[in-house]
C-alpha atoms as a PDB file:
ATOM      1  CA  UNK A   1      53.918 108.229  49.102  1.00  0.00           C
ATOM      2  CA  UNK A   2      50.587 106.727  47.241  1.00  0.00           C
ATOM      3  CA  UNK A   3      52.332 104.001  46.302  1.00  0.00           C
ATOM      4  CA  UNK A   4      53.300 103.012  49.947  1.00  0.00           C
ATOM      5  CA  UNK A   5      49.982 104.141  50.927  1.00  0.00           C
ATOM      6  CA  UNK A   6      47.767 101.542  48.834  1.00  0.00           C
ATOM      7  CA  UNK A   7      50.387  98.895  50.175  1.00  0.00           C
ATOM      8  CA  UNK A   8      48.654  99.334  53.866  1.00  0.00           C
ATOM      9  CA  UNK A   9      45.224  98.917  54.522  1.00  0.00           C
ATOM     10  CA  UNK A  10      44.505 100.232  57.951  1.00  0.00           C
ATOM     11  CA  UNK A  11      41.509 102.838  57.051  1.00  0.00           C
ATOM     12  CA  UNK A  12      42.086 104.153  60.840  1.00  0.00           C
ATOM     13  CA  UNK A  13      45.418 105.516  59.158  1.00  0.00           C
ATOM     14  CA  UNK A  14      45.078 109.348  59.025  1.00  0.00           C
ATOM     15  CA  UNK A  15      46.877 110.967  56.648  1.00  0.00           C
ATOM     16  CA  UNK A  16      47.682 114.623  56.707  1.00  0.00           C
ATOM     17  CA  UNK A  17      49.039 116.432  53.809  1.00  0.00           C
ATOM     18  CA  UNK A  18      50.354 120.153  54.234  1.00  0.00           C
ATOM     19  CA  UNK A  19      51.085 122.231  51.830  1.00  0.00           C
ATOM     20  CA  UNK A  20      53.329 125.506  51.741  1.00  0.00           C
ATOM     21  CA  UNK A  21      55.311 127.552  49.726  1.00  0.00           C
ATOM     22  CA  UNK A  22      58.604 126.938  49.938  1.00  0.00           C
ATOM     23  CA  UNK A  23      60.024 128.001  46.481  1.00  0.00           C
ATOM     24  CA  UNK A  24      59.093 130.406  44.295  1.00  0.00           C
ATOM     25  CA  UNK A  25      56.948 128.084  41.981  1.00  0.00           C
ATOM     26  CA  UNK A  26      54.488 127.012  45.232  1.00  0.00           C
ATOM     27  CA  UNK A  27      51.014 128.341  45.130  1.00  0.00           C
ATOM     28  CA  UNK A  28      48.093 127.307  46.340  1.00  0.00           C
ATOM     29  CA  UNK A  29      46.779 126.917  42.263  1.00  0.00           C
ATOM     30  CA  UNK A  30      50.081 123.941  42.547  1.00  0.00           C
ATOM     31  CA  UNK A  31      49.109 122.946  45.440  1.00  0.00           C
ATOM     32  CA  UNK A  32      45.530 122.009  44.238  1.00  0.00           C
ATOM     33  CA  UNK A  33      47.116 120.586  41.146  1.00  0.00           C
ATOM     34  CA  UNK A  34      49.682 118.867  43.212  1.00  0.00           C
ATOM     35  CA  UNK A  35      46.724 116.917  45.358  1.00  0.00           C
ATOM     36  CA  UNK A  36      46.343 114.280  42.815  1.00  0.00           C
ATOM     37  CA  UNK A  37      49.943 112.571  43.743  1.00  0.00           C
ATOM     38  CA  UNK A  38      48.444 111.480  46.895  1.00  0.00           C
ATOM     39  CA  UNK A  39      44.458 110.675  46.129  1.00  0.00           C
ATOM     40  CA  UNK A  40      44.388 108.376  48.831  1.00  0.00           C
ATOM     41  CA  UNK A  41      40.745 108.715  50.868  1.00  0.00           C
ATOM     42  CA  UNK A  42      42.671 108.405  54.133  1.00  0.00           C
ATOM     43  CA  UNK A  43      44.692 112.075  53.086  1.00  0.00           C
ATOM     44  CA  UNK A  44      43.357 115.259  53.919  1.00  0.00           C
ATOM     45  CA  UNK A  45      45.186 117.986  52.176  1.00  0.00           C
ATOM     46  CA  UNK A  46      45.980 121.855  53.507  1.00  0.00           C
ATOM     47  CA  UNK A  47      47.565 124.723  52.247  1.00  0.00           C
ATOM     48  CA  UNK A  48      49.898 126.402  54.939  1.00  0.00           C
ATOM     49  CA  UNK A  49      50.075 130.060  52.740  1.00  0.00           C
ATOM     50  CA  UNK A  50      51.997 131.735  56.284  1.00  0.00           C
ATOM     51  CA  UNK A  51      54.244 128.897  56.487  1.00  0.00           C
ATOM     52  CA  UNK A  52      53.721 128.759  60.096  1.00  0.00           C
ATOM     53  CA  UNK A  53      53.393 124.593  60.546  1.00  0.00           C
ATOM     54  CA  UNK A  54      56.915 124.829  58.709  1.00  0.00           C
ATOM     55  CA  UNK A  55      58.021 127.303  61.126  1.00  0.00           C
ATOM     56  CA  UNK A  56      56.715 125.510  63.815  1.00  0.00           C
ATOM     57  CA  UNK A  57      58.290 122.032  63.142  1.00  0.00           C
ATOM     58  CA  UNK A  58      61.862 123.010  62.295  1.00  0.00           C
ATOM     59  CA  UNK A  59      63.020 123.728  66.182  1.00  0.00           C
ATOM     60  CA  UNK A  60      61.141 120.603  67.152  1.00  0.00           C
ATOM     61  CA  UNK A  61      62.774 118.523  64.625  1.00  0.00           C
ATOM     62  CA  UNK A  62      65.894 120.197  65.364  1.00  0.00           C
ATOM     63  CA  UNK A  63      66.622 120.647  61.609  1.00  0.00           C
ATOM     64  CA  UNK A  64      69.367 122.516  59.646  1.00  0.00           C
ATOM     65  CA  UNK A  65      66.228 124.442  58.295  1.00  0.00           C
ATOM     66  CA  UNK A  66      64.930 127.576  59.318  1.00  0.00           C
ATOM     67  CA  UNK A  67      61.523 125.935  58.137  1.00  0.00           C
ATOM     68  CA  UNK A  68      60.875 122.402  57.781  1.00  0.00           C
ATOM     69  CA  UNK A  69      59.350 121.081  54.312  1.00  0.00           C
ATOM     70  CA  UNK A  70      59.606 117.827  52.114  1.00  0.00           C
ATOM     71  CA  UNK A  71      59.279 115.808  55.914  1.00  0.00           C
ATOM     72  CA  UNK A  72      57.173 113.013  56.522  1.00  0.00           C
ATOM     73  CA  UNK A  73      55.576 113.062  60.129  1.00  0.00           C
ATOM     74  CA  UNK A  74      54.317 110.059  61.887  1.00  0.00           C
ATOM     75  CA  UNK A  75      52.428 110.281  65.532  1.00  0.00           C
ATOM     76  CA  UNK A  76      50.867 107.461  67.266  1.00  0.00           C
ATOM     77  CA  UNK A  77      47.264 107.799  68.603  1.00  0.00           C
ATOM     78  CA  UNK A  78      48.438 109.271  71.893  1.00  0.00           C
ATOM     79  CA  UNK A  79      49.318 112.541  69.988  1.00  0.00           C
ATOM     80  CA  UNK A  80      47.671 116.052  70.976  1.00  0.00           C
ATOM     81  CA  UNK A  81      47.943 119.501  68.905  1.00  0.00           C
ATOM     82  CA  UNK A  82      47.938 121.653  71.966  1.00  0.00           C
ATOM     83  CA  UNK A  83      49.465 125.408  70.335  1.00  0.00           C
ATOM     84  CA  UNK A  84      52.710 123.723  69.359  1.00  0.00           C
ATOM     85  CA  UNK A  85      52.966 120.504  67.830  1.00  0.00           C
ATOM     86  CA  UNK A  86      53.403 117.672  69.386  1.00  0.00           C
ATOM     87  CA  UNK A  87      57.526 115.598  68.691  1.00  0.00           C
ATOM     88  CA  UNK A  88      56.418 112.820  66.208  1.00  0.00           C
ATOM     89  CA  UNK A  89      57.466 109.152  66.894  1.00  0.00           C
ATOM     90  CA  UNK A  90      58.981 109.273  63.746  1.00  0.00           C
ATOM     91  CA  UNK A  91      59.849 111.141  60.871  1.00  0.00           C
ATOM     92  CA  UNK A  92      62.052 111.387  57.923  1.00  0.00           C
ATOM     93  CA  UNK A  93      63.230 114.401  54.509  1.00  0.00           C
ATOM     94  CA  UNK A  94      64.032 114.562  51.276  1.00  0.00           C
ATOM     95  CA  UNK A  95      66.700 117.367  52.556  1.00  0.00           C
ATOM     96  CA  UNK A  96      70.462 117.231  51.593  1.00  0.00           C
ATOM     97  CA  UNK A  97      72.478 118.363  54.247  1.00  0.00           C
ATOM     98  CA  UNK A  98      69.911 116.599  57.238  1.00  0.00           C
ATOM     99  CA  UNK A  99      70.433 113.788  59.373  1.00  0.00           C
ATOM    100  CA  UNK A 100      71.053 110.833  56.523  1.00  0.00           C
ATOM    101  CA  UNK A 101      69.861 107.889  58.043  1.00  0.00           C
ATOM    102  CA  UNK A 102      66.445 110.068  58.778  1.00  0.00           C
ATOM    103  CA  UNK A 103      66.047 110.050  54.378  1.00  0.00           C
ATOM    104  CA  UNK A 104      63.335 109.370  52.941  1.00  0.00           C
ATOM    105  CA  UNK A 105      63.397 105.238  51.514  1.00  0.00           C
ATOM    106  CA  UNK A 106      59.733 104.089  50.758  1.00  0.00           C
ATOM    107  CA  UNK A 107      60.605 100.867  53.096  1.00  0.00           C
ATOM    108  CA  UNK A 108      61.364 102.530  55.856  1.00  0.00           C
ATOM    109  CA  UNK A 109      58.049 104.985  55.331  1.00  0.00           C
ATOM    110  CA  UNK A 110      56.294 102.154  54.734  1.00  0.00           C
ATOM    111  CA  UNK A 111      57.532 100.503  58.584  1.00  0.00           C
ATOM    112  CA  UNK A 112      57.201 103.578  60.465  1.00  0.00           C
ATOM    113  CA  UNK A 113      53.631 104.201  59.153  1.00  0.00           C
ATOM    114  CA  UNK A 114      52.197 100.357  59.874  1.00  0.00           C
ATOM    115  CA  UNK A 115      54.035 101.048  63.204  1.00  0.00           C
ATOM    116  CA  UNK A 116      52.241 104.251  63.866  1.00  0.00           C
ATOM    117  CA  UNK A 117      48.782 102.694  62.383  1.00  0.00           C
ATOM    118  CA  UNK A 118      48.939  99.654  65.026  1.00  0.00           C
ATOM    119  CA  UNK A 119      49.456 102.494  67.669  1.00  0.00           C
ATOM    120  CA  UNK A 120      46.217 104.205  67.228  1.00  0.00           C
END
């Protein structure tokens, strides 16, 4: 993700970086640790301890998973956070078993995020 981030230089780019635990090991001690793979000043960084933006996104994303996790969001400026959230433009996982041509490749994260950042 960084390095795909210091490839674009749009500082209107907002990037927001939620954290939850999903296995075992995830706490939100890791997930303070874990802020320093993204450093980027554009990324804010949140720790979701109920799970419930997880819980929120899987139906919308119409996902295998009960709660969505390891996806990559990407809303144009338009976008409102009215109680539910909002269907992104675009997104893409790091899931087996999901929609394969929706996996994460750093190209494709890197098109769908310039995309996004010209929208705002």
């Amino acid at each position: 993700m960084q390095r795909v981030l210091s490839r674009i230089e749009d500082r209107s780019l907002q990037i927001f970086v939620v954290w939850l635990p999903a296995i075992r090991t995830d706490s939100y001690e890791e997930a303070l640790k874990s802020r320093s793979l993204i450093p980027d000043i554009r990324a804010r960084h949140y720790w979701d301890e109920s799970r419930a933006l997880g819980n929120a996104l899987a139906p919308i994303l119409e996902t295998r998973m009960s709660m969505a996790w390891d996806v990559y969001l990407a809303y144009d400026g338009e976008a409102r956070w009215d109680g539910t959230p909002p269907t992104p433009s675009n997104w893409l996982h790091q899931k087996q078993g999901e929609d394969p041509k929706r996996y994460l490749e750093e190209t494709t994260l890197e098109a769908i995020l310039r995309s996004a950042s010209k929208g705002s």
